[in-house]
N, C-alpha and C. Protein backbone atom coordinates (compact mmCIF):
# COMPACT_ATOMS: atom_id res chain seq x y z
N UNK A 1 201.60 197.79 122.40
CA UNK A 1 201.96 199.11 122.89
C UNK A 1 203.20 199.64 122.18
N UNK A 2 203.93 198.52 121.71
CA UNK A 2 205.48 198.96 121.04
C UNK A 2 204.99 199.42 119.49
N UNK A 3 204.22 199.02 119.49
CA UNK A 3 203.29 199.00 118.09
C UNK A 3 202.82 200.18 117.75
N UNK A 4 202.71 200.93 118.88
CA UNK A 4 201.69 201.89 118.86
C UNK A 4 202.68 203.45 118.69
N UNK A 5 203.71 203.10 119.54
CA UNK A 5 204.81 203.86 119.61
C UNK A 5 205.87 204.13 118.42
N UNK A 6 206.06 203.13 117.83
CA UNK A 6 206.44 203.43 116.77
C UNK A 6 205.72 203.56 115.58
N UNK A 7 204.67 203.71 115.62
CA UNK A 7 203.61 204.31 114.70
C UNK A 7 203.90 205.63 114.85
N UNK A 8 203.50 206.00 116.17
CA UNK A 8 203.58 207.80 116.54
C UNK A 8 204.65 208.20 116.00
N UNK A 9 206.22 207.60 116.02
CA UNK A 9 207.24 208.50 116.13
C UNK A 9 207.51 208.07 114.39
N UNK A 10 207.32 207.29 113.90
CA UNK A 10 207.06 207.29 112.74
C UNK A 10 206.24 208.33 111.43
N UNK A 11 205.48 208.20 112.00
CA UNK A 11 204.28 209.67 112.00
C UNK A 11 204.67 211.30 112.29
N UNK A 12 205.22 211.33 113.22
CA UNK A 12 205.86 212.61 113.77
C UNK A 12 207.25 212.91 112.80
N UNK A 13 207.53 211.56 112.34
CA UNK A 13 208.84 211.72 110.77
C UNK A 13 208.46 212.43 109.89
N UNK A 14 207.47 211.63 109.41
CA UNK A 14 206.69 211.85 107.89
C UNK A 14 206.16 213.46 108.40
N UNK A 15 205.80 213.46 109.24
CA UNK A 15 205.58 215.02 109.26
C UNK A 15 206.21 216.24 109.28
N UNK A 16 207.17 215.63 110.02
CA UNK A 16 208.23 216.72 110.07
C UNK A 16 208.85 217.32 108.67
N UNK A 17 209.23 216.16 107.75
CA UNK A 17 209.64 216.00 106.59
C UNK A 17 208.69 216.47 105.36
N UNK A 18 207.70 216.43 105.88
CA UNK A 18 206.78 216.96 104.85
C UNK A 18 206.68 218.40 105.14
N UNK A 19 206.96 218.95 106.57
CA UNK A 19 206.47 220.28 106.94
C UNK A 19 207.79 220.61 105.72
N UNK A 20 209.02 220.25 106.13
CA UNK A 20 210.08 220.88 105.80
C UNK A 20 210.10 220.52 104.18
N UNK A 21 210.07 219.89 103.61
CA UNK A 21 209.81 219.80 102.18
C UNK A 21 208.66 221.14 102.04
N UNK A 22 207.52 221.53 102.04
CA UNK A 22 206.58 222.39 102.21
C UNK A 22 207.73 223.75 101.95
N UNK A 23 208.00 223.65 103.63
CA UNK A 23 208.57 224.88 103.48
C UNK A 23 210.35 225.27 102.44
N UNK A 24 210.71 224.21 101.78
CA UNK A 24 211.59 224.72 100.85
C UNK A 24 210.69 224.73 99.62
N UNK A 25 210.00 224.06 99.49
CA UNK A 25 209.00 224.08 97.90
C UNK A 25 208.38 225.91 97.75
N UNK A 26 208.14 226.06 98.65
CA UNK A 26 207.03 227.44 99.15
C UNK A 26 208.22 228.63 99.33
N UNK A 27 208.75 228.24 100.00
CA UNK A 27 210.04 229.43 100.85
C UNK A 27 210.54 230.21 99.37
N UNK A 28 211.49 231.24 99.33
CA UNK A 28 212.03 231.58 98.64
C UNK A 28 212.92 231.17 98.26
N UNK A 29 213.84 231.13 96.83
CA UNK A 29 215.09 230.43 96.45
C UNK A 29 215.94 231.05 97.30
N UNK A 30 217.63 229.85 97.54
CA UNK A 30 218.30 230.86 98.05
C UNK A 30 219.32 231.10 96.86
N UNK A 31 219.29 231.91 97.16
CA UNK A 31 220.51 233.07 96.30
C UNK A 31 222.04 232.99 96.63
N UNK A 32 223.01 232.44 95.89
CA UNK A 32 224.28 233.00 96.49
C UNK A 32 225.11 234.30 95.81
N UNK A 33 225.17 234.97 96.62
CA UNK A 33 225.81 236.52 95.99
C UNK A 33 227.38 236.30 96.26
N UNK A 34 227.72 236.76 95.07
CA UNK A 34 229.10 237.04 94.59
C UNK A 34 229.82 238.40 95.67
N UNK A 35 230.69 238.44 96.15
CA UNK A 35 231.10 239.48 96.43
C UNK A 35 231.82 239.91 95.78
N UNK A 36 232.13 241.24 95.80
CA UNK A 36 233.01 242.46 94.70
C UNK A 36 234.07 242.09 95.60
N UNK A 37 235.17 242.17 94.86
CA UNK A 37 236.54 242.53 94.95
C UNK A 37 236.57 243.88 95.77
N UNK A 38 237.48 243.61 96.50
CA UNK A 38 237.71 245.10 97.42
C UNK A 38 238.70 245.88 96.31
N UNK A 39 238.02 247.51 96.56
CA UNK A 39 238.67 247.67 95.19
C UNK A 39 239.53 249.02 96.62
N UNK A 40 241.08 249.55 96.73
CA UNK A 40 241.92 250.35 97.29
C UNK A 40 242.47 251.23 96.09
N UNK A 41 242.67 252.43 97.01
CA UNK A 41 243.46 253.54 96.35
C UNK A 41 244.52 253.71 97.08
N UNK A 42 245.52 253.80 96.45
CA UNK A 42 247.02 253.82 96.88
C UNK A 42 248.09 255.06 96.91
N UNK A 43 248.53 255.72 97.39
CA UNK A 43 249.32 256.90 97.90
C UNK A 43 250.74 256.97 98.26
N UNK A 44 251.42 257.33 97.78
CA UNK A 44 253.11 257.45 97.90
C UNK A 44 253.77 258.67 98.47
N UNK A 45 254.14 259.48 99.23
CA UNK A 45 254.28 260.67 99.78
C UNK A 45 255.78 260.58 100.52
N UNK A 46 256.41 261.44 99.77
CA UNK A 46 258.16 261.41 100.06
C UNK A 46 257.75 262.93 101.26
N UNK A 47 258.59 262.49 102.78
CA UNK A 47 258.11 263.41 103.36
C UNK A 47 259.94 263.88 104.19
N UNK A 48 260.44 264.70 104.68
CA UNK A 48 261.17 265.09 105.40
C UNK A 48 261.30 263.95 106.52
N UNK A 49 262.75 263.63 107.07
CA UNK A 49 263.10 262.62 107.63
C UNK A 49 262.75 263.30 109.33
N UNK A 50 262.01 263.89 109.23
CA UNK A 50 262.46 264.87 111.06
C UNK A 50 260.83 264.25 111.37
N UNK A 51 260.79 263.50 112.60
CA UNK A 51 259.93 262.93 113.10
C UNK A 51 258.51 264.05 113.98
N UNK A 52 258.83 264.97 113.63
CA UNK A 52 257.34 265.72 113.70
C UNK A 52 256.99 266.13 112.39
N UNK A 53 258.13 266.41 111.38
CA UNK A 53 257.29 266.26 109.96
C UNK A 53 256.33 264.92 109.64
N UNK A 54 256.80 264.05 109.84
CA UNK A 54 256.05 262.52 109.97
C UNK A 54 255.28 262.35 110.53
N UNK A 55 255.19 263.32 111.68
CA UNK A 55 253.91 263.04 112.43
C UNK A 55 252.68 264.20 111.97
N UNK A 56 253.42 264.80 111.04
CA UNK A 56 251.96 265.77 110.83
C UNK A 56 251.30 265.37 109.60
N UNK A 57 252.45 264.60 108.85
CA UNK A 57 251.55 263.57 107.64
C UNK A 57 250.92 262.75 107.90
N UNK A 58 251.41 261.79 108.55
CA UNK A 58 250.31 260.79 109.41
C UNK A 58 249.22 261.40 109.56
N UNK A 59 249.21 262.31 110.81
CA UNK A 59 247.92 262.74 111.34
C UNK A 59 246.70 263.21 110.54
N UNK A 60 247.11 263.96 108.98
CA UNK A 60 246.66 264.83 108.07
C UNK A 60 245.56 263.52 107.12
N UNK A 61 247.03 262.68 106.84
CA UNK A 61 246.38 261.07 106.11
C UNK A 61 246.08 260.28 106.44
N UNK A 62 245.59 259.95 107.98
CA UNK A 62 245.12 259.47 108.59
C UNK A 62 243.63 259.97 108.72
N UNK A 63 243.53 261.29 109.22
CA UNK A 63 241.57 262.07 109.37
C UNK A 63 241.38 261.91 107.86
N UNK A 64 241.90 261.75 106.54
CA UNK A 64 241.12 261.70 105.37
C UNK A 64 241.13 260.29 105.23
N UNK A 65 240.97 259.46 106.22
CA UNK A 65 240.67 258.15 106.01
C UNK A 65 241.90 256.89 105.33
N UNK A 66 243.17 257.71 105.21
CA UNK A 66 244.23 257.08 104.12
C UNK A 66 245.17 256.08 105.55
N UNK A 67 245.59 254.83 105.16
CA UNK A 67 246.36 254.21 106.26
C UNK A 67 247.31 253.67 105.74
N UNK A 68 248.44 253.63 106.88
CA UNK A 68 249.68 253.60 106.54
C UNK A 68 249.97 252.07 106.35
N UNK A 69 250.39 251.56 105.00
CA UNK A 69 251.41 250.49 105.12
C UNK A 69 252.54 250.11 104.77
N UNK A 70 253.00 251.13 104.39
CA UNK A 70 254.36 250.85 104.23
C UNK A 70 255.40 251.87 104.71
N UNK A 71 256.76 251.64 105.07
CA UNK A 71 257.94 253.07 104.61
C UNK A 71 258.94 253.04 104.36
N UNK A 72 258.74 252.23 102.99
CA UNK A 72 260.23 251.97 102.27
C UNK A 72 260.95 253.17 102.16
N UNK A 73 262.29 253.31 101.98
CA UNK A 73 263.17 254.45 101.95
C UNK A 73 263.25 254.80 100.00
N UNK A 74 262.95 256.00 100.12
CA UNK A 74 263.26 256.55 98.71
C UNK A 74 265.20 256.84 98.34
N UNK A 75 265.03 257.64 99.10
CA UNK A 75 266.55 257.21 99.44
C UNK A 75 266.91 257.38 101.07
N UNK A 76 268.25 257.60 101.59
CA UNK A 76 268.55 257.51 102.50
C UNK A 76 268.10 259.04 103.44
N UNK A 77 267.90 259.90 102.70
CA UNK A 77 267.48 260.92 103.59
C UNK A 77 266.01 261.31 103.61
N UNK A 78 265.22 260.32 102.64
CA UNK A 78 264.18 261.23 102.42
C UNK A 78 263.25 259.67 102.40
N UNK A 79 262.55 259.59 103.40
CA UNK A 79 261.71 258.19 103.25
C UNK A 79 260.10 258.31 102.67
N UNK A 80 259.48 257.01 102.30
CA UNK A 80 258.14 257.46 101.54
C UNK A 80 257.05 256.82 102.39
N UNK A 81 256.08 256.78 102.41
CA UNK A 81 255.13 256.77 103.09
C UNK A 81 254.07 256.19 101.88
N UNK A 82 253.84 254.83 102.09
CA UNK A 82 252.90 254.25 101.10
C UNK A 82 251.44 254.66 102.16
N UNK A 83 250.43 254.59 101.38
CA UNK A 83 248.66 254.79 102.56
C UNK A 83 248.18 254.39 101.20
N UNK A 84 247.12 253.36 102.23
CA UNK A 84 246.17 252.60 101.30
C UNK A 84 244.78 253.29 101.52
N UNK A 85 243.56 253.15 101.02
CA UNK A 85 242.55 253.47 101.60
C UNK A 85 241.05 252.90 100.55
């Protein structure tokens, strides 16, 4: 009976293994795709230091999709506004 049992599950190996051999022989290759480099456009905008001027650049370069990362000072009165996009 032990005999018999490991025949079956033996059997149920070879099959399995053959299904799956089958199906990579048959299946399609797989492919690995390269991805592109993210390619950004970059924006510098010296704007008035008065915080509703700033807020109407933001808002303006923001709806054309442009985002803010940086705001290093150009000089002390007049700061810049890097936007990536």
């Amino acid at each position: 009976m032990q005999n018999i049992r490991q025949s079956a599950a033996w059997l149920l190996v070879g099959i399995g293994f053959g299904v799956l051999g089958l199906l990579l022989f048959m299946g399609q290759p797989f492919t690995a795709k390269a991805q592109e480099p993210k390619r950004y456009q970059y924006m510098i905008v010296e704007v008035l230091p008065d915080t509703k001027n700033m807020q109407i650049k933001l808002n303006e370069f923001g709806a054309d999709g442009w985002e803010l990362v940086a705001v290093p000072m150009g000089s002390m009165t007049e700061p810049r506004l890097v936007f990536k996009r």
